[in-house]
Protein backbone atom coordinates (compact mmCIF):
# COMPACT_ATOMS: atom_id res chain seq x y z
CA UNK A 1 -109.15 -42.89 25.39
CA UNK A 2 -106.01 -44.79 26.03
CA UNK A 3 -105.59 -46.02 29.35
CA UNK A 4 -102.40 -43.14 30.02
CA UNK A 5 -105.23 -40.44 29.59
CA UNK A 6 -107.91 -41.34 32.29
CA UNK A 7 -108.42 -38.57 34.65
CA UNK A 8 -107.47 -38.81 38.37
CA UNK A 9 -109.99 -39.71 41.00
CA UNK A 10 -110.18 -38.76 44.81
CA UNK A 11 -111.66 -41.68 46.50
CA UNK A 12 -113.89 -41.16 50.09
CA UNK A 13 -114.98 -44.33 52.03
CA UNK A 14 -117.41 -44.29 54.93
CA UNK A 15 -116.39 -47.33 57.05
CA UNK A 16 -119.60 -47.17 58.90
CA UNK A 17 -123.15 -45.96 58.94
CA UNK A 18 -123.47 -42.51 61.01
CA UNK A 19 -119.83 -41.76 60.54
CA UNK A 20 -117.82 -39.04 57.95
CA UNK A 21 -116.44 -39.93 54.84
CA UNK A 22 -112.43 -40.12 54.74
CA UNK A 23 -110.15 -39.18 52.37
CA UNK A 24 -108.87 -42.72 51.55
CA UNK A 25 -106.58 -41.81 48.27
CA UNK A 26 -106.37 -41.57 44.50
CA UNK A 27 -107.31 -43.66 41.66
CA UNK A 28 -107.09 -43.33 37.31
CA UNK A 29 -110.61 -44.41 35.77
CA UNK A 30 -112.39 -43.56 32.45
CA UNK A 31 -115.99 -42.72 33.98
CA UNK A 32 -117.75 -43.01 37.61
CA UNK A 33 -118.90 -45.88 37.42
CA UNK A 34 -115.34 -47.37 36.53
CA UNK A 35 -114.45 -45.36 39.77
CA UNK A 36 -115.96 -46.75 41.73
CA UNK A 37 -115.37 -50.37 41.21
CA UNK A 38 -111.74 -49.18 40.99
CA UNK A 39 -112.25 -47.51 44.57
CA UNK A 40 -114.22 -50.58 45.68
CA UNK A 41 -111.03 -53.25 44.99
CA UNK A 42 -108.54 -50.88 45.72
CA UNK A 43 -109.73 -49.46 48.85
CA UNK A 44 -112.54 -51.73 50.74
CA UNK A 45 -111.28 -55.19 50.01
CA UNK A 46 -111.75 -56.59 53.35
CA UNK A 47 -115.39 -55.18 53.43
CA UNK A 48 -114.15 -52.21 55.52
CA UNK A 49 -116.61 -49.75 54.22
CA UNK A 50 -120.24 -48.95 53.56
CA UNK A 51 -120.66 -46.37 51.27
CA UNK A 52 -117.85 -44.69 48.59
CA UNK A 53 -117.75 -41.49 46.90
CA UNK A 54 -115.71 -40.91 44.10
CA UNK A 55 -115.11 -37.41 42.19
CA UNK A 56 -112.75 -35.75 39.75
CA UNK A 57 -109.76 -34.28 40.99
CA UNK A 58 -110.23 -31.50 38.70
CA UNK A 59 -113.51 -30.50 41.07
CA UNK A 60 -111.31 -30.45 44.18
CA UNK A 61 -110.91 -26.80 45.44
CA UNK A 62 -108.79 -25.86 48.15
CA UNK A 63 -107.62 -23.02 50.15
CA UNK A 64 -103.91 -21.62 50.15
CA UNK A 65 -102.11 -22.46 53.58
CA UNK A 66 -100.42 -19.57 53.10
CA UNK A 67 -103.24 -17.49 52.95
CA UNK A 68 -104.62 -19.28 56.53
CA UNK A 69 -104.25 -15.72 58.63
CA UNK A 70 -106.56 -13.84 56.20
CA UNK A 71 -109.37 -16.84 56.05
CA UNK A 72 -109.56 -18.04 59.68
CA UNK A 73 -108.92 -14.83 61.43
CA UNK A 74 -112.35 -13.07 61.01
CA UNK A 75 -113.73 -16.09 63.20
CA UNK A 76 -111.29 -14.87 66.09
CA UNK A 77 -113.76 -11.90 66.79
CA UNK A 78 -116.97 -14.14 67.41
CA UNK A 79 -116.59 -15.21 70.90
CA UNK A 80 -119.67 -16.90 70.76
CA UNK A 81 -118.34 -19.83 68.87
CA UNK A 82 -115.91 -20.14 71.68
CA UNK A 83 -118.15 -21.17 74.61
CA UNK A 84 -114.84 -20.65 77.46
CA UNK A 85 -117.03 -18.61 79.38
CA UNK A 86 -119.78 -20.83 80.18
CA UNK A 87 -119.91 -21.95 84.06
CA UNK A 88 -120.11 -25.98 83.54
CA UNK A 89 -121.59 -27.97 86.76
CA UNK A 90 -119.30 -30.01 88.97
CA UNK A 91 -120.70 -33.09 87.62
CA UNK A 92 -119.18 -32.29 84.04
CA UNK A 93 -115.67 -31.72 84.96
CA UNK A 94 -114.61 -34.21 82.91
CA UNK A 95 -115.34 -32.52 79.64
C-alpha cells in the first residue's frame, strides 16, 4: 500500500482523566497502531493528553443538518427533560 492510499483517520484526545474525548483532527495511517503514534506526535506533543482514540473515517456516521427539524423535534413534546417548572430554593439562585 503506497503511502497516497492510507485511509483517513479521526483522531480524539482526552486531555485529562474524568473528562470527554475531543475531536482534535485528521490523520493518513496504514493500520491503528500506526494511528496512533501518528495521533500521538501530531496531536499531544507537549504531553497535553492522557488517553487517544483513533478510528476510520469511513465508520463516522452523521446526521443531515438539514434534516435537524425531523430528528430533534419529537424531544420538544417531553417536558420532563426540560425541568423549567421545578421551584428551586433561594439559596440556588445562582444556577
Amino acid at each position: 500500500m503506497k503511502k497516497n492510499d492510507w485511509p483517513l483517520w479521526e483522531v480524539f484526545i482526552r486531555s485529562k482523566n474524568g473528562l470527554s474525548h475531543k475531536h482534535a483532527g485528521s490523520i493518513h495511517a496504514a493500520d491503528a497502531d500506526m494511528a496512533i503514534e501518528n495521533a500521538r506526535d501530531v496531536y499531544t506533543r507537549r504531553q497535553e493528553g492522557v488517553s487517544i482514540w483513533v478510528v476510520p473515517s469511513t465508520s463516522i456516521v452523521a446526521s443531515n443538518p438539514d434534516e435537524q427539524t425531523e430528528l430533534f423535534d419529537p424531544a420538544e413534546n417531553k417536558i420532563y427533560r426540560h425541568p423549567t417548572f421545578y421551584n428551586l430554593p433561594e439559596e440556588l439562585n445562582h444556577m
